[in-house]
N, C-alpha and C. Protein backbone atom coordinates (compact mmCIF):
# COMPACT_ATOMS: atom_id res chain seq x y z
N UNK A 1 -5.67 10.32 16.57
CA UNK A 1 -5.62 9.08 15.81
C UNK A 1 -6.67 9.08 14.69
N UNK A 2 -7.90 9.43 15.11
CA UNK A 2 -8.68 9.50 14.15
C UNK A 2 -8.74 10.73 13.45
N UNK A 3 -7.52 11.46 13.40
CA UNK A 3 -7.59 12.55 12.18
C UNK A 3 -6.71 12.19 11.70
N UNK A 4 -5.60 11.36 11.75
CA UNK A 4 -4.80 10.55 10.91
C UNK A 4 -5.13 9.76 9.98
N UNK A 5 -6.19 8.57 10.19
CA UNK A 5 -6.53 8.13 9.47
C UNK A 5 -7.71 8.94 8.41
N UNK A 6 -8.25 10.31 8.33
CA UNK A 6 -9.18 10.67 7.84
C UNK A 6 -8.49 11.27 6.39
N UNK A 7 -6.96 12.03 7.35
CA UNK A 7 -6.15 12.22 6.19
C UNK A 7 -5.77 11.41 5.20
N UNK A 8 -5.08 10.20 6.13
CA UNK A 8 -4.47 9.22 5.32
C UNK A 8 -5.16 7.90 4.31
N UNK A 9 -6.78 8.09 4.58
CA UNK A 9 -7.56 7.26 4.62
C UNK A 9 -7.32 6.52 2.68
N UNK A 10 -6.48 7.11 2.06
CA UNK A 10 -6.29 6.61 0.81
C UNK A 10 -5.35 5.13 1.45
N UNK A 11 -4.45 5.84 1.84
CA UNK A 11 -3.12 4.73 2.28
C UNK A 11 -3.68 3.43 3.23
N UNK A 12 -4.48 3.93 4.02
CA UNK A 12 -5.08 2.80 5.29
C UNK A 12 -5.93 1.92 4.35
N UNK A 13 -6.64 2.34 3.10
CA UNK A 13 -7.33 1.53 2.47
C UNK A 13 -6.66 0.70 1.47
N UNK A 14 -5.76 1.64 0.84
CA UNK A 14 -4.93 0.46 -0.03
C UNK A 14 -4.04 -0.39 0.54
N UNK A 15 -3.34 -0.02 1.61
CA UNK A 15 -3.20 -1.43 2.37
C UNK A 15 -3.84 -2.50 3.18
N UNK A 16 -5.09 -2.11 3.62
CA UNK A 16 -5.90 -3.10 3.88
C UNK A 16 -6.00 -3.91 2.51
N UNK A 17 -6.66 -3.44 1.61
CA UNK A 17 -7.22 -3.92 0.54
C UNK A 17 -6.03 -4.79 -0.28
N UNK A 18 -4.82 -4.49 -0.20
CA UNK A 18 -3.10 -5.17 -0.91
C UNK A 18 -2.97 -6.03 0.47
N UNK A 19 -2.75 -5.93 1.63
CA UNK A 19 -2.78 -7.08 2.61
C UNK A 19 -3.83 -8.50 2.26
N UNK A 20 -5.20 -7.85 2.00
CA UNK A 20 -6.01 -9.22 1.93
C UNK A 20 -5.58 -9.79 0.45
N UNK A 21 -5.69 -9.11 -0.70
CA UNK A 21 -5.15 -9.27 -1.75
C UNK A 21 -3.81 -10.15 -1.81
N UNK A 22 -3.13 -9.36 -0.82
CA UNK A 22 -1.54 -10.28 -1.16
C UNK A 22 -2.00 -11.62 -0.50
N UNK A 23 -2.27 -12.39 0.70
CA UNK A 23 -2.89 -13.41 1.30
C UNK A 23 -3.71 -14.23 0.45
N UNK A 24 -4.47 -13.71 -0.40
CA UNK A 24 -5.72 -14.48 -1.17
C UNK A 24 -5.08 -14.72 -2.10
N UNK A 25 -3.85 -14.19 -2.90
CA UNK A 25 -2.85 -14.95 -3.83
C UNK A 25 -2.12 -15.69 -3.39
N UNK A 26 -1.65 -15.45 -2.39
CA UNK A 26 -0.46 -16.58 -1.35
C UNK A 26 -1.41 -18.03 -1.59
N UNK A 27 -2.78 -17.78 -1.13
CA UNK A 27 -3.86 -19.28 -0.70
C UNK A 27 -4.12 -19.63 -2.02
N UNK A 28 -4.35 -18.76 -2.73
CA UNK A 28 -4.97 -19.98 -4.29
C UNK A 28 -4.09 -19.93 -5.03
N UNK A 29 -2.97 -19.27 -5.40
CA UNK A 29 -1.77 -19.33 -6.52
C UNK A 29 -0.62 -19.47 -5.98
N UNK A 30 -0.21 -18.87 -4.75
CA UNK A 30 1.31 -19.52 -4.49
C UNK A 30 2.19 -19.93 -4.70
N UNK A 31 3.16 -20.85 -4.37
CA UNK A 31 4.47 -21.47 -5.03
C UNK A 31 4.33 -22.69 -4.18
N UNK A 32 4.31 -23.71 -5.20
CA UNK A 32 4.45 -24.80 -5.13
C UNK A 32 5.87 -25.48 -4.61
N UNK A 33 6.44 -25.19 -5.03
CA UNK A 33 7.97 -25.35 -5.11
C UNK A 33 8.65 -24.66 -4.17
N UNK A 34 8.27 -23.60 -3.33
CA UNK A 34 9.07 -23.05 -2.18
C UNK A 34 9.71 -22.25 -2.14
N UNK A 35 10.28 -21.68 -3.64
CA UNK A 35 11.71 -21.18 -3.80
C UNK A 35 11.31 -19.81 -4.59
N UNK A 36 10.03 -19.59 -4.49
CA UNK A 36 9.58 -17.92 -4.64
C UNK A 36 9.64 -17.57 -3.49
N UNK A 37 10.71 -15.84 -3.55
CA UNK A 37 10.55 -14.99 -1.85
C UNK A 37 9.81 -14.55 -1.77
N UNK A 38 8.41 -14.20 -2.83
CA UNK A 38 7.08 -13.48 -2.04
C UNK A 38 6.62 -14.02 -1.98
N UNK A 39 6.02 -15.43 -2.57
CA UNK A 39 4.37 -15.89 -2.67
C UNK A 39 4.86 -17.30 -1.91
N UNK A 40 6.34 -17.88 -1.30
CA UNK A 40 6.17 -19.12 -0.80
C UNK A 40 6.24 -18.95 1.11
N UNK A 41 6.02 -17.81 1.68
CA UNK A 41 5.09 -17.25 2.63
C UNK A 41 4.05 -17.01 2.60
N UNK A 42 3.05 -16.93 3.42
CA UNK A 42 1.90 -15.63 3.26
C UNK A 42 2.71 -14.85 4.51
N UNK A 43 3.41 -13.99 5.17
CA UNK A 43 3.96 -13.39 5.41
C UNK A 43 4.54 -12.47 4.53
N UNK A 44 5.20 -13.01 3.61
CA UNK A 44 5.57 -12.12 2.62
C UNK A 44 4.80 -11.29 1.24
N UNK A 45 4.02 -12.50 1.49
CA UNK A 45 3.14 -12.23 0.54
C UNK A 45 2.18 -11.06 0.85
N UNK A 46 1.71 -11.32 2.28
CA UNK A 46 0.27 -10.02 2.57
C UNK A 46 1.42 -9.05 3.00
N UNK A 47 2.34 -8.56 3.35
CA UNK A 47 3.20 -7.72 3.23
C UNK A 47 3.45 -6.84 2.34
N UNK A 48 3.86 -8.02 1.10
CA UNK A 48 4.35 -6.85 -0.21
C UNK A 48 2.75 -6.72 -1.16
N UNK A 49 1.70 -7.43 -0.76
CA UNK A 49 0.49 -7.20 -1.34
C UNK A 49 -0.17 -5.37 -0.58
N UNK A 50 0.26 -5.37 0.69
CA UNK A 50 0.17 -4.10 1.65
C UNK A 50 0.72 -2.88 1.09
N UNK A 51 2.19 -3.24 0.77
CA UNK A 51 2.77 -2.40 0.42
C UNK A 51 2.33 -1.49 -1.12
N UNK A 52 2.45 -2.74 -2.29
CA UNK A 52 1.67 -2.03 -3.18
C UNK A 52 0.48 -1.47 -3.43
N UNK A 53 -0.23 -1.87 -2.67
CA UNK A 53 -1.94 -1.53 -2.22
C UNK A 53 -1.66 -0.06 -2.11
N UNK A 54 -0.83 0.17 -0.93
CA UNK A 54 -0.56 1.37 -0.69
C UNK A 54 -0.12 2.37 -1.36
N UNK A 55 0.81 1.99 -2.26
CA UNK A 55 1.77 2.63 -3.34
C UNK A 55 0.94 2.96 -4.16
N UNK A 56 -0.54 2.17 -4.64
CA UNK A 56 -0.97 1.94 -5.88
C UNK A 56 -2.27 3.28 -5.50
N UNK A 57 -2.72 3.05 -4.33
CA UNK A 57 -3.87 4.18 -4.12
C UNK A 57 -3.34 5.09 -3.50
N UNK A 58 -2.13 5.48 -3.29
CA UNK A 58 -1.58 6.69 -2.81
C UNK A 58 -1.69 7.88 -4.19
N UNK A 59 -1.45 6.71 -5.52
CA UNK A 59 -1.55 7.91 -6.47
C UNK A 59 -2.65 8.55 -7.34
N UNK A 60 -3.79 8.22 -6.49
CA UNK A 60 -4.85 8.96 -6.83
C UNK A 60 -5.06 10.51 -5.60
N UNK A 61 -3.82 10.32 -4.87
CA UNK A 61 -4.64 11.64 -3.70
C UNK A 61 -4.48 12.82 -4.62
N UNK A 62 -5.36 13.54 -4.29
CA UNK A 62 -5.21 14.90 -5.22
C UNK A 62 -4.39 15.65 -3.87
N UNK A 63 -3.46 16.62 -3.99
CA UNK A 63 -2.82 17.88 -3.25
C UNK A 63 -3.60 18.99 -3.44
N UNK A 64 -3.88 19.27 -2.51
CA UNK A 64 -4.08 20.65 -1.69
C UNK A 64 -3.54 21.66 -2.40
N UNK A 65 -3.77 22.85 -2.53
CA UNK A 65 -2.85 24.03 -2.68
C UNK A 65 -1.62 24.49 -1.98
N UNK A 66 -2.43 24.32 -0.74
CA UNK A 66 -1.58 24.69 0.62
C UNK A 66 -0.55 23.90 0.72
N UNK A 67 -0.43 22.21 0.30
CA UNK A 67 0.92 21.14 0.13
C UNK A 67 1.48 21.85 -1.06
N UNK A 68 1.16 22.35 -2.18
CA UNK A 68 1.55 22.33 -3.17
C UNK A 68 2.55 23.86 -3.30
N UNK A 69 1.77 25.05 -2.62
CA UNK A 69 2.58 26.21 -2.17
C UNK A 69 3.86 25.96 -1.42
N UNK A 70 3.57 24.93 0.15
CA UNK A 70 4.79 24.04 0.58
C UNK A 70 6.10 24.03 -0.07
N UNK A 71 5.72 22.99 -1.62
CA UNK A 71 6.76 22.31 -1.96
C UNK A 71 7.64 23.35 -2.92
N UNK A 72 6.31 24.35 -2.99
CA UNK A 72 7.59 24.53 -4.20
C UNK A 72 8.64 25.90 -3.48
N UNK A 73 7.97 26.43 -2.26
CA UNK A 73 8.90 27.20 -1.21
C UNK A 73 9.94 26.65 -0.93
N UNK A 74 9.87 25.15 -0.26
CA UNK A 74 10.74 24.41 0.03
C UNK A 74 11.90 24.36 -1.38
N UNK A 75 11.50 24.43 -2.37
CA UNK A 75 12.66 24.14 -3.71
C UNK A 75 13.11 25.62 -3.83
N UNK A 76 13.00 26.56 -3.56
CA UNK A 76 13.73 27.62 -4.19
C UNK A 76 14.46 27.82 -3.64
């Protein structure tokens, strides 16, 4: 478990960090009106705040050689 997260530790952080993020927009900006599907939850909201968190610091990981030899075996 804890060599999972050591690997993954970009992804575990940008979704922590997009979970509280998505929540702390849900509480001070939100939807008034109800009839937004992300921000008139906080369910939905720290969700898709998680998700991009994740998406967003996934694209700083640098690859390995060894992933990068991988992929391109895998394509020929």
């Amino acid at each position: 478990m804890m060599n999972f997260l050591i690997k993954h530790k970009l992804w575990v952080i940008g979704i922590a960090l997009g979970a509280i993020g998505g929540y702390l927009y849900y509480h001070f900006v939100g939807c008034v009106s109800g009839t937004c599907p992300i921000t008139s939850r906080p369910v939905n909201s720290t969700l898709y705040g998680a998700l991009m968190g994740g998406l967003f610091l996934n694209l700083f990981k640098k690859e390995t050689k060894k992933e990068t030899q991988k992929d391109k075996t895998t394509e020929e």
